[in-house]
N, C-alpha and C. Protein backbone atom coordinates (compact mmCIF):
# COMPACT_ATOMS: atom_id res chain seq x y z
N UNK A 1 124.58 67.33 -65.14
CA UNK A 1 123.52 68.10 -64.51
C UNK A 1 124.04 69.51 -64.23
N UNK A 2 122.91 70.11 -64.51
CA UNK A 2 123.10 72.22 -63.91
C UNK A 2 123.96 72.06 -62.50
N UNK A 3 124.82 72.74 -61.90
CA UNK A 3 125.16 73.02 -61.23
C UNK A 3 124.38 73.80 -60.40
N UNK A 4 123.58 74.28 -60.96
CA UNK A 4 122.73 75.50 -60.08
C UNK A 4 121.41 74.26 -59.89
N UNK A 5 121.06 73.59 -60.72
CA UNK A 5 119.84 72.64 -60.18
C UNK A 5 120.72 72.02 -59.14
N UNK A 6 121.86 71.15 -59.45
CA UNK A 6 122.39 70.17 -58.42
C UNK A 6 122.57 70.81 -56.83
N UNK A 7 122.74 72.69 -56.57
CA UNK A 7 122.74 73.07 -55.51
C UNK A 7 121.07 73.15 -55.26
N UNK A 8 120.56 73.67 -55.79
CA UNK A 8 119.15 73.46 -54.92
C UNK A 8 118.49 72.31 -54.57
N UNK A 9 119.08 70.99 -55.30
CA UNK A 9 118.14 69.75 -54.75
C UNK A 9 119.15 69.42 -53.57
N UNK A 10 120.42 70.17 -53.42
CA UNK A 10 121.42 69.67 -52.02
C UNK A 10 120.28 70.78 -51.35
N UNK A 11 120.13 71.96 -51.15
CA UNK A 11 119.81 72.35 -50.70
C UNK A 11 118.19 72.38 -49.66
N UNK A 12 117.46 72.01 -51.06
CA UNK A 12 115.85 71.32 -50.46
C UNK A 12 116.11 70.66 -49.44
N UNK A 13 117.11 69.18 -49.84
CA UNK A 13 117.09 68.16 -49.38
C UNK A 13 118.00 68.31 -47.93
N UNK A 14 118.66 69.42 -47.85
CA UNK A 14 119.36 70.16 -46.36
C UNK A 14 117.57 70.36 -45.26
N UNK A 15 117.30 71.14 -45.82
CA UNK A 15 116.15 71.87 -45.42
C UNK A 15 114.84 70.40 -45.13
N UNK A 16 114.75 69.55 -46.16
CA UNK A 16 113.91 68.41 -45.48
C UNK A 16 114.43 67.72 -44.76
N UNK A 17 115.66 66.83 -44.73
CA UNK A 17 116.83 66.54 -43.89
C UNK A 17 116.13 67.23 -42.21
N UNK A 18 116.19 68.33 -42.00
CA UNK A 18 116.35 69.45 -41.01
C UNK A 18 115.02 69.11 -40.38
N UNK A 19 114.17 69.51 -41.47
CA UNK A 19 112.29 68.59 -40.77
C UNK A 19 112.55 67.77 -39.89
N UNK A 20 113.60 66.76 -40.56
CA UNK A 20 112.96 65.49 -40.21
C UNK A 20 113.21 65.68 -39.02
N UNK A 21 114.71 65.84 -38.82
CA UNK A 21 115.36 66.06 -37.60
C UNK A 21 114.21 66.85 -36.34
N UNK A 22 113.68 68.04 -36.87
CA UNK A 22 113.10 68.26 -35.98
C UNK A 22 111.65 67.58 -35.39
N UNK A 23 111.13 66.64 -36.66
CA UNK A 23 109.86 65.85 -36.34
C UNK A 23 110.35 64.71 -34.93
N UNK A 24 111.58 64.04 -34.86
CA UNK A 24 111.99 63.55 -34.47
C UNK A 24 112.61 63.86 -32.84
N UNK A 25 113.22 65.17 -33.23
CA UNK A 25 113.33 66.56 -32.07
C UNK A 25 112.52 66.02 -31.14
N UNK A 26 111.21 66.70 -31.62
CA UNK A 26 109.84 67.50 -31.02
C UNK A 26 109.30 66.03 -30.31
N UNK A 27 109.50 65.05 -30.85
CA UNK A 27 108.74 63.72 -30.41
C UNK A 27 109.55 63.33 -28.96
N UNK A 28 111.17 63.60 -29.25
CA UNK A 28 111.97 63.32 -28.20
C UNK A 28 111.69 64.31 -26.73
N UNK A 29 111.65 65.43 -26.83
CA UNK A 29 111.39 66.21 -26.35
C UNK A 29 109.72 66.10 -25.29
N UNK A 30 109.03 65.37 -26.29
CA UNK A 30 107.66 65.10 -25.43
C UNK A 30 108.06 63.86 -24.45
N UNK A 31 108.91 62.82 -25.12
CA UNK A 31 109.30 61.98 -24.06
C UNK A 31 110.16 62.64 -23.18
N UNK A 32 110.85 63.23 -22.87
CA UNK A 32 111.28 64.00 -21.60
C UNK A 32 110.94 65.00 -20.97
N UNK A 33 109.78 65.37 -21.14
CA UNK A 33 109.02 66.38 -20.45
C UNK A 33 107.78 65.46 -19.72
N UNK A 34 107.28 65.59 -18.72
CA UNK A 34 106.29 65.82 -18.00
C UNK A 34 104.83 66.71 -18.13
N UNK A 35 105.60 68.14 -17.97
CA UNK A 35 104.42 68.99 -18.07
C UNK A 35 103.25 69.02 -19.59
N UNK A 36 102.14 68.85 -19.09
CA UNK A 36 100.90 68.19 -20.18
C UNK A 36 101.07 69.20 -20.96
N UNK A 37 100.75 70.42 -20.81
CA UNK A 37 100.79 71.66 -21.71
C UNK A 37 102.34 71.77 -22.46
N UNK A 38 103.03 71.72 -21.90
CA UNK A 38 104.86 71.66 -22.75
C UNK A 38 104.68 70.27 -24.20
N UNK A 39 104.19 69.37 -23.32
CA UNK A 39 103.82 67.76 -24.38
C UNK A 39 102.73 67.96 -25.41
N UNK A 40 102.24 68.74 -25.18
CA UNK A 40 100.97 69.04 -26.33
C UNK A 40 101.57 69.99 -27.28
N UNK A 41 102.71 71.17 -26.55
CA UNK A 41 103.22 71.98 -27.80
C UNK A 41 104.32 71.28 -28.77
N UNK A 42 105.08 70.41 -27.88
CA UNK A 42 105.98 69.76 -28.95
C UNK A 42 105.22 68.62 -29.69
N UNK A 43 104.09 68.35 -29.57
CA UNK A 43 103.15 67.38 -30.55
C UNK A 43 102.76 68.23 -31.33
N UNK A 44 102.00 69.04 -30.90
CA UNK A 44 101.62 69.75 -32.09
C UNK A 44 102.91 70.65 -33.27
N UNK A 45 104.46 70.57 -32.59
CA UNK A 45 105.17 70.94 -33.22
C UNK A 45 105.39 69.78 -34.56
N UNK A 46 105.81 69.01 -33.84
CA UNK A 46 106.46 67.84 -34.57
C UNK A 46 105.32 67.33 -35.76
N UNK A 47 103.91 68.12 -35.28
CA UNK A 47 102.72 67.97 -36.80
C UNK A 47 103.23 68.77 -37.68
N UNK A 48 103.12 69.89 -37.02
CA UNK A 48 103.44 71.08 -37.82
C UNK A 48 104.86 70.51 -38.91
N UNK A 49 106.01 70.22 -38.38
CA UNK A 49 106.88 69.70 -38.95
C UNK A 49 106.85 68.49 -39.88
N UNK A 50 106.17 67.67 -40.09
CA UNK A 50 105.46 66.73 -40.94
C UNK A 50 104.38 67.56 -42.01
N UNK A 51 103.80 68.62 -41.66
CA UNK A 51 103.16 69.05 -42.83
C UNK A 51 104.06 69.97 -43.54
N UNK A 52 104.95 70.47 -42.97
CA UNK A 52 106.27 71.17 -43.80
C UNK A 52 107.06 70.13 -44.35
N UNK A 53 107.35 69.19 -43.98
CA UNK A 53 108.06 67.80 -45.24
C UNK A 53 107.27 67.74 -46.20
N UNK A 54 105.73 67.59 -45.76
CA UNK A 54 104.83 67.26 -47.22
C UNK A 54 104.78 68.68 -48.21
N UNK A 55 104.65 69.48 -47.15
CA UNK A 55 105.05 70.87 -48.37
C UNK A 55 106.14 70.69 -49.24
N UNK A 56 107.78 70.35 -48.32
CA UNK A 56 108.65 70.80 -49.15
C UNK A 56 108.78 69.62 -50.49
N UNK A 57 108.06 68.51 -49.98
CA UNK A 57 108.43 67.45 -50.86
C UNK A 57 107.53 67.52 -52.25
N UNK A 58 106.39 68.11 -51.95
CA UNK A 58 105.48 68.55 -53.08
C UNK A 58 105.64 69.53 -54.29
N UNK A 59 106.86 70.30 -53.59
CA UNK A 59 107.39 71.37 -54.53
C UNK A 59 108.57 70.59 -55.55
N UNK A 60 109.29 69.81 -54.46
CA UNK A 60 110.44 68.92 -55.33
C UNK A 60 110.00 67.42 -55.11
N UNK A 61 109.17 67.01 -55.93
CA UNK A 61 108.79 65.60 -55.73
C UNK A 61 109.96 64.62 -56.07
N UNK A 62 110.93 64.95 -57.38
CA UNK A 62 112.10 63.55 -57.28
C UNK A 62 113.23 63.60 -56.24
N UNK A 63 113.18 64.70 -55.41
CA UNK A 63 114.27 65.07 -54.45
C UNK A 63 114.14 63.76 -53.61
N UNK A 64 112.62 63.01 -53.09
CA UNK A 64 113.21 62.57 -51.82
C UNK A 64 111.18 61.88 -51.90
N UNK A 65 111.55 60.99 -52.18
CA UNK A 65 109.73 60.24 -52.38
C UNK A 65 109.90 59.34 -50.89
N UNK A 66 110.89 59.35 -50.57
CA UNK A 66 110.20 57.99 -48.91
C UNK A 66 109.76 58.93 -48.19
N UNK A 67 108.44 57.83 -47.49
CA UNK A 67 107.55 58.35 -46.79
C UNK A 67 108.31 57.91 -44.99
N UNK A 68 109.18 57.74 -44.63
CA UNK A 68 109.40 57.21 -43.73
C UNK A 68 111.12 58.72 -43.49
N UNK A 69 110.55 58.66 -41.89
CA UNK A 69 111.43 59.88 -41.53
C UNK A 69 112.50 59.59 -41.16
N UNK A 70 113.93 59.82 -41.60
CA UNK A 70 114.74 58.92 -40.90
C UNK A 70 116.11 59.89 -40.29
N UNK A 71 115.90 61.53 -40.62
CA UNK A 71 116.60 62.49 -40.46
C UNK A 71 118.19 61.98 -40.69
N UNK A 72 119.10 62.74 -39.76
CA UNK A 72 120.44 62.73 -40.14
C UNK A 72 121.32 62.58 -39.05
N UNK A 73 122.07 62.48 -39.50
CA UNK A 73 123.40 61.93 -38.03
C UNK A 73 123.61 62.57 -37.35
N UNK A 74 123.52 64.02 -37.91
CA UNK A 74 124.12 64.99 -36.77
C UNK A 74 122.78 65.02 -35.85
N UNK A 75 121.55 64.89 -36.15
CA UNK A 75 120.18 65.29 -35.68
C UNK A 75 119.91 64.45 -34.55
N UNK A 76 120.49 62.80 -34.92
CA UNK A 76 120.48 61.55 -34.07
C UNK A 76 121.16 62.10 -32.99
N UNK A 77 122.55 62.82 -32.94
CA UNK A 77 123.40 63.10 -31.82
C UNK A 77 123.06 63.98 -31.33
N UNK A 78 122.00 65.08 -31.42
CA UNK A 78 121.03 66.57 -31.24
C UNK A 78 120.14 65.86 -30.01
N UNK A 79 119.44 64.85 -30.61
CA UNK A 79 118.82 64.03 -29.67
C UNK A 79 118.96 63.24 -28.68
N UNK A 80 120.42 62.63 -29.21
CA UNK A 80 121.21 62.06 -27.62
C UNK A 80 121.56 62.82 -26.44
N UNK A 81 122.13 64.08 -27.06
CA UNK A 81 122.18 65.60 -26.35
C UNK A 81 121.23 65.33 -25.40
N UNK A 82 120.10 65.69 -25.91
CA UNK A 82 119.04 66.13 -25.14
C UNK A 82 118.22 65.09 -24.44
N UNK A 83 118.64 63.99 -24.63
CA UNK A 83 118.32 63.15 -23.08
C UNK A 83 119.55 63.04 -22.56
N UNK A 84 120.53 63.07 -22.55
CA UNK A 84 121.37 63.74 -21.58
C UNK A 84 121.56 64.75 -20.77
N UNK A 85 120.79 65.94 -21.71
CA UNK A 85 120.51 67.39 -20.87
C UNK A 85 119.56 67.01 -19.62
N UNK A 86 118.24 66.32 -20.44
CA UNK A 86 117.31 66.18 -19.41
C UNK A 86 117.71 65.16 -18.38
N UNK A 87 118.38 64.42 -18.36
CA UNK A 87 118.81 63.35 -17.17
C UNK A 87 119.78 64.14 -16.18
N UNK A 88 120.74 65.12 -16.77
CA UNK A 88 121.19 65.68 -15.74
C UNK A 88 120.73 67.11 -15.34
N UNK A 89 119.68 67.90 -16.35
CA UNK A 89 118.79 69.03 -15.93
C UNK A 89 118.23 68.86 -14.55
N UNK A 90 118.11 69.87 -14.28
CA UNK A 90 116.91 69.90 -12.92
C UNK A 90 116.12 70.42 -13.33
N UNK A 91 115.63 71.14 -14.44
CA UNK A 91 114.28 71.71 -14.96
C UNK A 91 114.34 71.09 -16.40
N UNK A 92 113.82 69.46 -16.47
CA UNK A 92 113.34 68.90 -17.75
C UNK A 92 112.33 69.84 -18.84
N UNK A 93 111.66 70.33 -18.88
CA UNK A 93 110.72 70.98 -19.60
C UNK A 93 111.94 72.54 -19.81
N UNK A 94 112.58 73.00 -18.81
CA UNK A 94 112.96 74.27 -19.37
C UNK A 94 114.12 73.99 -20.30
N UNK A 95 115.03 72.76 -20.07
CA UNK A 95 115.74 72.08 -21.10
C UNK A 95 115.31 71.90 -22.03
N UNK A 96 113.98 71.76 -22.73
CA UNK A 96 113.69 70.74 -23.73
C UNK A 96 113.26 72.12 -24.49
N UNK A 97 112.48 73.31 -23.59
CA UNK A 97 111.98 74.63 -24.32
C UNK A 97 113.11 75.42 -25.14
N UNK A 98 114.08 75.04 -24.30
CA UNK A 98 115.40 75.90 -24.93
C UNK A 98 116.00 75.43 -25.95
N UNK A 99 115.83 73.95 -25.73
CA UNK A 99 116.12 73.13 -27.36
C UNK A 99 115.69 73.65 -28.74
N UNK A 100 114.39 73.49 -27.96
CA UNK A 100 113.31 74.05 -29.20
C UNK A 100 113.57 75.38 -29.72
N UNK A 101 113.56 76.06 -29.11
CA UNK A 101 113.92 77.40 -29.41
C UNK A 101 115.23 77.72 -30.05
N UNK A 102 116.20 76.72 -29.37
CA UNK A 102 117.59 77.18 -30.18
C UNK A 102 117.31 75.83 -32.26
N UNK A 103 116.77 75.15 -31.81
CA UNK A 103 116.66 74.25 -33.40
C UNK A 103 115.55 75.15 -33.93
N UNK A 104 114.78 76.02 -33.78
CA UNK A 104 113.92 76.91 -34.51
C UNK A 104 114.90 78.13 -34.95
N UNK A 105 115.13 78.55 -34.20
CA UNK A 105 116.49 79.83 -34.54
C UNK A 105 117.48 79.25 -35.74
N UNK A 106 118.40 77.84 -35.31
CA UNK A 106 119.29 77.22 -36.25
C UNK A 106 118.29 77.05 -37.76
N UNK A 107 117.05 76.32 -37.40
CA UNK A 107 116.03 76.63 -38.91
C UNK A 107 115.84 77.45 -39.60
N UNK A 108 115.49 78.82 -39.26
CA UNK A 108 115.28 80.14 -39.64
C UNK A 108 116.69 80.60 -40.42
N UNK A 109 117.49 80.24 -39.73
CA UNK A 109 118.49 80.87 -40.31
C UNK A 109 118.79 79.46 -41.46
N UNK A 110 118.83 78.98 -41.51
CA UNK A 110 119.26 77.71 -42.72
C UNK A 110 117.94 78.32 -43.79
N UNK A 111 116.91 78.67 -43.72
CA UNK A 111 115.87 78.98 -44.56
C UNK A 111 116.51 80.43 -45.18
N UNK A 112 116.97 81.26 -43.93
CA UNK A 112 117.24 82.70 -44.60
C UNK A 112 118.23 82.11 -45.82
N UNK A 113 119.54 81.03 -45.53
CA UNK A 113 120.55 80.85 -46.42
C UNK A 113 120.15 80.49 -47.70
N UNK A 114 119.04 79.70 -47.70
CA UNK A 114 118.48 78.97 -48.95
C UNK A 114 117.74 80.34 -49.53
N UNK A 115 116.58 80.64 -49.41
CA UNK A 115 116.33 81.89 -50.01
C UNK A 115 117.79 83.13 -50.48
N UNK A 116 118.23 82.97 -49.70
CA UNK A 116 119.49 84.28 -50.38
C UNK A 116 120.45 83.90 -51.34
N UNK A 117 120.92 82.30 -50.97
CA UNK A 117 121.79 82.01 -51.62
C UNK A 117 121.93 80.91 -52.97
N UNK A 118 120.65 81.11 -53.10
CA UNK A 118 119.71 79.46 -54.03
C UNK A 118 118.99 80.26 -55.38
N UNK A 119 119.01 79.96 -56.46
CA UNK A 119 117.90 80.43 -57.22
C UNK A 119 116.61 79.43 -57.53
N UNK A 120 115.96 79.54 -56.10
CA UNK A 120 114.50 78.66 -55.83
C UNK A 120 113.52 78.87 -57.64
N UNK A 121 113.26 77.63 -57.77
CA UNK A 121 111.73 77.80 -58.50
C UNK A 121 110.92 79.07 -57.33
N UNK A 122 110.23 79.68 -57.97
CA UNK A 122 109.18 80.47 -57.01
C UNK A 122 108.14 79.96 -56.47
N UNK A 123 107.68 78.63 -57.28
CA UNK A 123 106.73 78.21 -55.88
C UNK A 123 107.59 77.28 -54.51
N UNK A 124 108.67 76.69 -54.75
CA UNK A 124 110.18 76.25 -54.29
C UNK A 124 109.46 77.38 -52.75
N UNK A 125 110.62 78.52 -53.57
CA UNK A 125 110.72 79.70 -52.33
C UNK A 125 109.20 80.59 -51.69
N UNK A 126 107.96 80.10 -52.13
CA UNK A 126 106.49 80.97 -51.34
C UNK A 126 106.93 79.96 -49.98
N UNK A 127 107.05 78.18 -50.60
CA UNK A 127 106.73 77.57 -49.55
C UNK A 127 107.72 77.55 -48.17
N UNK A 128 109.22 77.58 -48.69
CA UNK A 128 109.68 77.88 -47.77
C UNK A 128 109.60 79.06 -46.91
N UNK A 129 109.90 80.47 -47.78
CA UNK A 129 109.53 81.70 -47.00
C UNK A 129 108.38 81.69 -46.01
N UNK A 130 107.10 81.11 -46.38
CA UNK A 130 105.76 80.58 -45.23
C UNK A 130 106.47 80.02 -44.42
N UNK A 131 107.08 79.06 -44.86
CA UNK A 131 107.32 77.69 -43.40
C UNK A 131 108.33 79.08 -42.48
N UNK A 132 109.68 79.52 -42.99
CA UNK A 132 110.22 80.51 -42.32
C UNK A 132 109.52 81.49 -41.29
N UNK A 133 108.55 81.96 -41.87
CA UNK A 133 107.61 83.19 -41.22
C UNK A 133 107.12 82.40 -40.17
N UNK A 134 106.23 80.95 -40.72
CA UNK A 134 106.01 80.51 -39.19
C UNK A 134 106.54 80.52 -38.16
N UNK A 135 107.84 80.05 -38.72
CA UNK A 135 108.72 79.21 -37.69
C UNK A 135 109.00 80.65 -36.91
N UNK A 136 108.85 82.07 -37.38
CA UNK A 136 109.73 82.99 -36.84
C UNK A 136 108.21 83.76 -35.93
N UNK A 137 107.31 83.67 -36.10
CA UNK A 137 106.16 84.19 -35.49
C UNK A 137 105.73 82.81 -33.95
N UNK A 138 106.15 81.80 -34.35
CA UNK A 138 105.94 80.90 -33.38
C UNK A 138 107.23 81.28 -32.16
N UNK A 139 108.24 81.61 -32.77
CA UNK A 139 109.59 81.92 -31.82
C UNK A 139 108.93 82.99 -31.09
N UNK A 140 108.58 83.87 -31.99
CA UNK A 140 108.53 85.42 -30.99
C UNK A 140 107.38 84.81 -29.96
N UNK A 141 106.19 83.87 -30.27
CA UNK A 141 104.90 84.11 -29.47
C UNK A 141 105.66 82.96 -27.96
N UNK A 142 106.71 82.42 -28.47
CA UNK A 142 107.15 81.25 -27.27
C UNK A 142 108.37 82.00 -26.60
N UNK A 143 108.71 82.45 -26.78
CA UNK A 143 110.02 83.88 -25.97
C UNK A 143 109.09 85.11 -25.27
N UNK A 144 107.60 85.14 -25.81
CA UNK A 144 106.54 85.88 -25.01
C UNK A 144 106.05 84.99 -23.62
N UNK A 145 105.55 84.02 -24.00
CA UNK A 145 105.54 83.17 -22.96
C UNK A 145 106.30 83.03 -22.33
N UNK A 146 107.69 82.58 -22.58
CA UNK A 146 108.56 82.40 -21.12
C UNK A 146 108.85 83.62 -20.53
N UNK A 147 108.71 84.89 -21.02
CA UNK A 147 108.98 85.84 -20.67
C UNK A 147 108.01 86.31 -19.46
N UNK A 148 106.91 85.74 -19.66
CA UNK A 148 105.65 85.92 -18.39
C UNK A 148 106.39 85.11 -17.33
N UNK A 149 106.72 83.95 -17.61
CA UNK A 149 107.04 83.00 -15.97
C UNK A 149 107.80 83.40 -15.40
């Protein structure tokens, strides 16, 4: 096999890997929060993150056909983290916001690497560059928000 194909299906498969992790994130995160409005944004994150798997998987369909999310080891221990944060936090929800915010930042930048350092099919790289832009317009509008409280 191409060497240059064999890095981009490591690479996709980094980047869906990373989804999953965060579909999984975002779900954990609603179980340790309280506040209704904080639980509705990490639901609606962790959608958002399920329709970016079906994106990325649509572009590379033999990369990765199970429908079942099962992320990665390091992601499992991301998550142990963070019911640990929140059990010994005194502000559960501002723990779980900062999570989010720092695994959106760690995303963005794993997306910048793949675009710079990958020679994507081009419909490959529209979909990621979108998912990127989201992810980076959702950061700025949630660093606006905490910035009000």
């Amino acid at each position: 096999m191409n060497d240059n194909i064999r890095n981009i299906e490591d690479r996709l498969n980094d980047i869906i890997r990373k989804n999953e992790d965060s579909v999984k994130g975002y779900e954990k995160a609603v179980e340790n929060t309280t506040e209704l409005g904080l639980q509705s944004y990490f639901r609606n994150k962790a959608r958002e993150r399920r329709i970016f798997l079906e994106e990325l998987k649509s572009v590379a369909p033999a990369l990765n056909t199970r429908d079942e999310i099962d992320g990665s080891t390091l992601g499992a221990l991301h998550r142990t983290w963070m019911d640990i944060k929140a059990f010994f936090s005194g502000d559960d929800e501002e723990a779980m916001l900062e999570e989010a915010i720092r695994g959106d930042n760690a995303a963005i930048d794993e997306y910048n690497e793949v675009l710079v350092d990958v020679r994507l099919p081009s419909e490959a790289a529209a979909v990621i560059r979108r998912q990127r832009d989201r992810l980076k317009e959702d950061l700025h509008r949630i660093k606006t928000l905490e910035d009000l409280r």
